[in-house]
N, C-alpha and C. Protein backbone atom coordinates (compact mmCIF):
# COMPACT_ATOMS: atom_id res chain seq x y z
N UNK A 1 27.70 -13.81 -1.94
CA UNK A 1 26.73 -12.86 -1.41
C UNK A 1 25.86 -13.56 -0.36
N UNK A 2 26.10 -12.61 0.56
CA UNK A 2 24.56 -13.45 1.65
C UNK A 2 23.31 -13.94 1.49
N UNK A 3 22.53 -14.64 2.15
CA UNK A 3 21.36 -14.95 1.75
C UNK A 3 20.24 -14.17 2.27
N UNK A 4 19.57 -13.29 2.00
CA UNK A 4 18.64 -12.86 2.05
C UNK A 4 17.65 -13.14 3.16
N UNK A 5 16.47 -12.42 3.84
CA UNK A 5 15.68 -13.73 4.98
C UNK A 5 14.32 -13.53 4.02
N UNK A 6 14.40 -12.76 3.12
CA UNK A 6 13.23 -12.41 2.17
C UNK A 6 13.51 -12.65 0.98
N UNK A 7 12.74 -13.94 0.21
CA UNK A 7 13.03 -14.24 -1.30
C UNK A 7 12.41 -12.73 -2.08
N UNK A 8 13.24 -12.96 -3.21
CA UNK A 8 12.83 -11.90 -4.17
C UNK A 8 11.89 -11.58 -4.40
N UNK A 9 10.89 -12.65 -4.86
CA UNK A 9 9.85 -12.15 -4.95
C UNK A 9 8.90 -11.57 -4.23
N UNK A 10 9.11 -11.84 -2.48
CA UNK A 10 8.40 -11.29 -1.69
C UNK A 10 8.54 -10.20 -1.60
N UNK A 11 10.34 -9.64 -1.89
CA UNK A 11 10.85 -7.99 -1.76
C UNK A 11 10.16 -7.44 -3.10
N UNK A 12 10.12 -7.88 -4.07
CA UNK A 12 9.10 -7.23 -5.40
C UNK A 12 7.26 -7.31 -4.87
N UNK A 13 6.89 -7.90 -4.12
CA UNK A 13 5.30 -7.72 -3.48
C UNK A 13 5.80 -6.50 -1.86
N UNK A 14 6.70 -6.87 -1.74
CA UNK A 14 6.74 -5.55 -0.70
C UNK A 14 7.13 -3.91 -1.54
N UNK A 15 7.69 -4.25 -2.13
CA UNK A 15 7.83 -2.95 -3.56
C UNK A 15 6.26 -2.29 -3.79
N UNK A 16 5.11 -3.50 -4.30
CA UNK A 16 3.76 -2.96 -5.15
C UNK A 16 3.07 -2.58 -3.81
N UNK A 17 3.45 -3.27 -2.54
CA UNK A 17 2.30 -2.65 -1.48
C UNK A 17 2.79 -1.14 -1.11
N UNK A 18 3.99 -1.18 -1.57
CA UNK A 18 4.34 0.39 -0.73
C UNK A 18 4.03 1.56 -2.41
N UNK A 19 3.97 0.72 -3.78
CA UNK A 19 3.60 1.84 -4.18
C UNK A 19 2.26 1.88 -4.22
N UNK A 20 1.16 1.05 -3.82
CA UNK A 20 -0.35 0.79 -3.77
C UNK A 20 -0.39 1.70 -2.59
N UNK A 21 0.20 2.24 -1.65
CA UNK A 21 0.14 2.90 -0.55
C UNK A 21 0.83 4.46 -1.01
N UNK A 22 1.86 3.86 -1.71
CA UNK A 22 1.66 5.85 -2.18
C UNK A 22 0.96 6.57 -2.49
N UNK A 23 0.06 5.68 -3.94
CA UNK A 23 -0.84 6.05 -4.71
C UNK A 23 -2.19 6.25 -3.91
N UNK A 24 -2.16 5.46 -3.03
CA UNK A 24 -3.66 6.14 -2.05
C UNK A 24 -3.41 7.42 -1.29
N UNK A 25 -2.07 7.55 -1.00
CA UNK A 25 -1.74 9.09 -0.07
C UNK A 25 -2.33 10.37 -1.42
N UNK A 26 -1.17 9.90 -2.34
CA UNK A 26 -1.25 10.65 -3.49
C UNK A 26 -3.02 11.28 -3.75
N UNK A 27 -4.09 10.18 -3.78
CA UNK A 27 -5.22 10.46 -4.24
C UNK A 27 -6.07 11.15 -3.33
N UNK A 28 -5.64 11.07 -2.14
CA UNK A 28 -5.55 11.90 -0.50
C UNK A 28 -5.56 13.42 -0.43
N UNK A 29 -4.27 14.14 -1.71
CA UNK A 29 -4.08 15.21 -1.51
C UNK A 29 -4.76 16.25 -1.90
N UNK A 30 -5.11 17.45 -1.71
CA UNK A 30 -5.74 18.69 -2.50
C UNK A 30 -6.97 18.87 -1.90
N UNK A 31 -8.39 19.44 -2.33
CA UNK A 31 -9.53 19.25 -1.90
C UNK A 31 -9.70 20.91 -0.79
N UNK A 32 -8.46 21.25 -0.40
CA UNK A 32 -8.36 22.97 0.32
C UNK A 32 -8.85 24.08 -0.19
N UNK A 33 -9.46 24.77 0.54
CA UNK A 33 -9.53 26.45 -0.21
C UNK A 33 -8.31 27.18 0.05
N UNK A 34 -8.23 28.07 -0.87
CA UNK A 34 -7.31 29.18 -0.55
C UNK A 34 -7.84 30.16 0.21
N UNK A 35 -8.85 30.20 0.33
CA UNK A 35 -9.75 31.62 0.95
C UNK A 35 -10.16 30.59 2.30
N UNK A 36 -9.88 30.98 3.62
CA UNK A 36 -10.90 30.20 4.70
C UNK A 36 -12.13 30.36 4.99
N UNK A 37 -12.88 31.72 4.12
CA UNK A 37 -14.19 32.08 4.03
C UNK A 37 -15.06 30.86 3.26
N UNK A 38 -14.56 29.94 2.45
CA UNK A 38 -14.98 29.50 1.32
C UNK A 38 -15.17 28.05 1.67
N UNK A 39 -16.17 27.24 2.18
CA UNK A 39 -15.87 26.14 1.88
C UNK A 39 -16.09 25.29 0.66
N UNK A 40 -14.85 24.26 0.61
CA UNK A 40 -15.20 23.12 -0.53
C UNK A 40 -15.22 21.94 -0.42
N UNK A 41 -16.43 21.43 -0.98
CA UNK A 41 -16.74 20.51 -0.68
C UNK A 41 -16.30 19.23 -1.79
N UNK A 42 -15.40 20.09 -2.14
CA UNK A 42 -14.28 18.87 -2.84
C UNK A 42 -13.76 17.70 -2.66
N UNK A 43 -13.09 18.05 -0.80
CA UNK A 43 -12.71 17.32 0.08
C UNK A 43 -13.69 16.10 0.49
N UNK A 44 -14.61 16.22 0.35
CA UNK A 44 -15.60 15.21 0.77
C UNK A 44 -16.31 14.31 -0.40
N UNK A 45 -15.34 14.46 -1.40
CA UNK A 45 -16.07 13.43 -2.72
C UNK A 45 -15.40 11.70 -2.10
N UNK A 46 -15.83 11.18 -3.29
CA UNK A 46 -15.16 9.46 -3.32
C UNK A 46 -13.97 9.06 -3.21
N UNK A 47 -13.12 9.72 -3.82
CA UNK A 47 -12.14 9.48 -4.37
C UNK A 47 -10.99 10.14 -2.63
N UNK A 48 -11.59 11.16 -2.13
CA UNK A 48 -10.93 10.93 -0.88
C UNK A 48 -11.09 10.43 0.58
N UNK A 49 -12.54 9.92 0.10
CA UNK A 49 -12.93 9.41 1.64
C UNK A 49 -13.38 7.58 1.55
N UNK A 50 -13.45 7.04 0.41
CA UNK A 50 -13.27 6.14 0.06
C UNK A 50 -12.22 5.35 -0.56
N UNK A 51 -11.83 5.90 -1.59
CA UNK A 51 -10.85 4.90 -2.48
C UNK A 51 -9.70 4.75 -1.65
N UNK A 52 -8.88 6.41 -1.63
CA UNK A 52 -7.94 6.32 -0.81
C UNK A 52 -7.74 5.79 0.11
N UNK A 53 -8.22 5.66 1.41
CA UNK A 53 -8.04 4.73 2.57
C UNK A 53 -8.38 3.29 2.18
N UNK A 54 -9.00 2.83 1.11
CA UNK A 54 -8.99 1.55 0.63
C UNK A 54 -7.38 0.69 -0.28
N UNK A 55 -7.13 2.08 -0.67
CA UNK A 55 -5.75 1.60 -1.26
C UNK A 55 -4.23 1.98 -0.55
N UNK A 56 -4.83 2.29 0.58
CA UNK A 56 -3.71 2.36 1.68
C UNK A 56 -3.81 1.11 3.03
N UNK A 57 -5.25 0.86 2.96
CA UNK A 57 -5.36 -0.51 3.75
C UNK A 57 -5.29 -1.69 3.01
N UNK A 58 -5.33 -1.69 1.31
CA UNK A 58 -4.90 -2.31 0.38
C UNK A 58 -3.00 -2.90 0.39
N UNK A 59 -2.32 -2.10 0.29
CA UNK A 59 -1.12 -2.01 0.41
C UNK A 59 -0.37 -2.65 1.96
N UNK A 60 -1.22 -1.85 2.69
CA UNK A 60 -0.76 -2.50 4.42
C UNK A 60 -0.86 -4.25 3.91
N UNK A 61 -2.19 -4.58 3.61
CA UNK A 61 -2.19 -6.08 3.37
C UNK A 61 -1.31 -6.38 2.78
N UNK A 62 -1.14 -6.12 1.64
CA UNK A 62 -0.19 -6.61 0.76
C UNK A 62 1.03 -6.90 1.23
N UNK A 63 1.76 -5.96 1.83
CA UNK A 63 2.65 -5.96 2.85
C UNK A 63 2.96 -7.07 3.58
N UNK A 64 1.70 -7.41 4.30
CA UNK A 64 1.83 -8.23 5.68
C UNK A 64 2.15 -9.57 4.70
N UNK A 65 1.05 -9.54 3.68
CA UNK A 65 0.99 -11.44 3.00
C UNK A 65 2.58 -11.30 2.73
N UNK A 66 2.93 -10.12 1.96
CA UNK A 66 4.35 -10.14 1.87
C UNK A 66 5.53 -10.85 2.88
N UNK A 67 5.56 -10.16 3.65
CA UNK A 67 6.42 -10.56 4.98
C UNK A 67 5.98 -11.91 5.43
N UNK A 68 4.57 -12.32 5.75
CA UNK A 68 4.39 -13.39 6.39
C UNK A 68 4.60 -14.75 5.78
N UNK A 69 4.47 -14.54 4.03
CA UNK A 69 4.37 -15.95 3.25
C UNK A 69 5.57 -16.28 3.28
N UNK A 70 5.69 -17.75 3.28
CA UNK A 70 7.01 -18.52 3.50
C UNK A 70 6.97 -18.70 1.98
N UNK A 71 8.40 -18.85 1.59
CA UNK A 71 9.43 -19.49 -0.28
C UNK A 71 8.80 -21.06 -0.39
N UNK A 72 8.11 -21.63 -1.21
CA UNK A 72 8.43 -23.17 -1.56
C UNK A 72 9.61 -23.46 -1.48
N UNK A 73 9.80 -24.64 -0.96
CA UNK A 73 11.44 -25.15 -0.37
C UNK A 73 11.05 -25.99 -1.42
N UNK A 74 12.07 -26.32 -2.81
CA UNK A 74 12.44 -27.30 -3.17
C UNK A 74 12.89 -28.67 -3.03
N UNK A 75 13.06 -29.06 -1.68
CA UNK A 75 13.15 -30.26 -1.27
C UNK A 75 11.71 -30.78 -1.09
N UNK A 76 10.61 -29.56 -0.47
CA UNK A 76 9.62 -30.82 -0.51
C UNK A 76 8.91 -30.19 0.93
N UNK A 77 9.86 -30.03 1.79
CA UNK A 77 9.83 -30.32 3.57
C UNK A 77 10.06 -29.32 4.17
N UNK A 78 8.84 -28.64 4.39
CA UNK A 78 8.25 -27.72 5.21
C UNK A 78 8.11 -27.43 6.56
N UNK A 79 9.03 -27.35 7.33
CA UNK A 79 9.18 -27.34 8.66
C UNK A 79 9.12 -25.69 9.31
């Protein structure tokens, strides 16, 4: 089998940033009226104008350390 350019474990931290990034879309959704006469001010609690974009710029990071961190080379020698 080929070798990979991403150790495993980095593809399992690129896995938790993309579901740390679902879960902020996810907490994103709802907050609408059905009636356009009606506003709600649902939409404007914590949980969608805070958390969410925190756990979607949460995830982006995660991501990047993902991709960017280099494997410990068992020899030692880090080039």
């Amino acid at each position: 089998m080929a070798k990979f350019s991403l150790p495993s474990k980095n593809v399992r931290f690129i896995l938790i940033g993309l579901i740390v990034m679902v879960a902020g879309y996810i907490l994103m959704i709802g907050g609408g009226s059905s009636d356009p006469q009606v506003f709600n001010y649902e939409m404007f609690d914590f949980r969608r104008l805070v958390l969410s974009p925190l756990l979607v710029i949460l995830g982006i990071v995660i991501i990047i350390v993902a991709i960017m961190r280099r494997p410990k080379d068992e020899s030692g020698d880090n080039k």
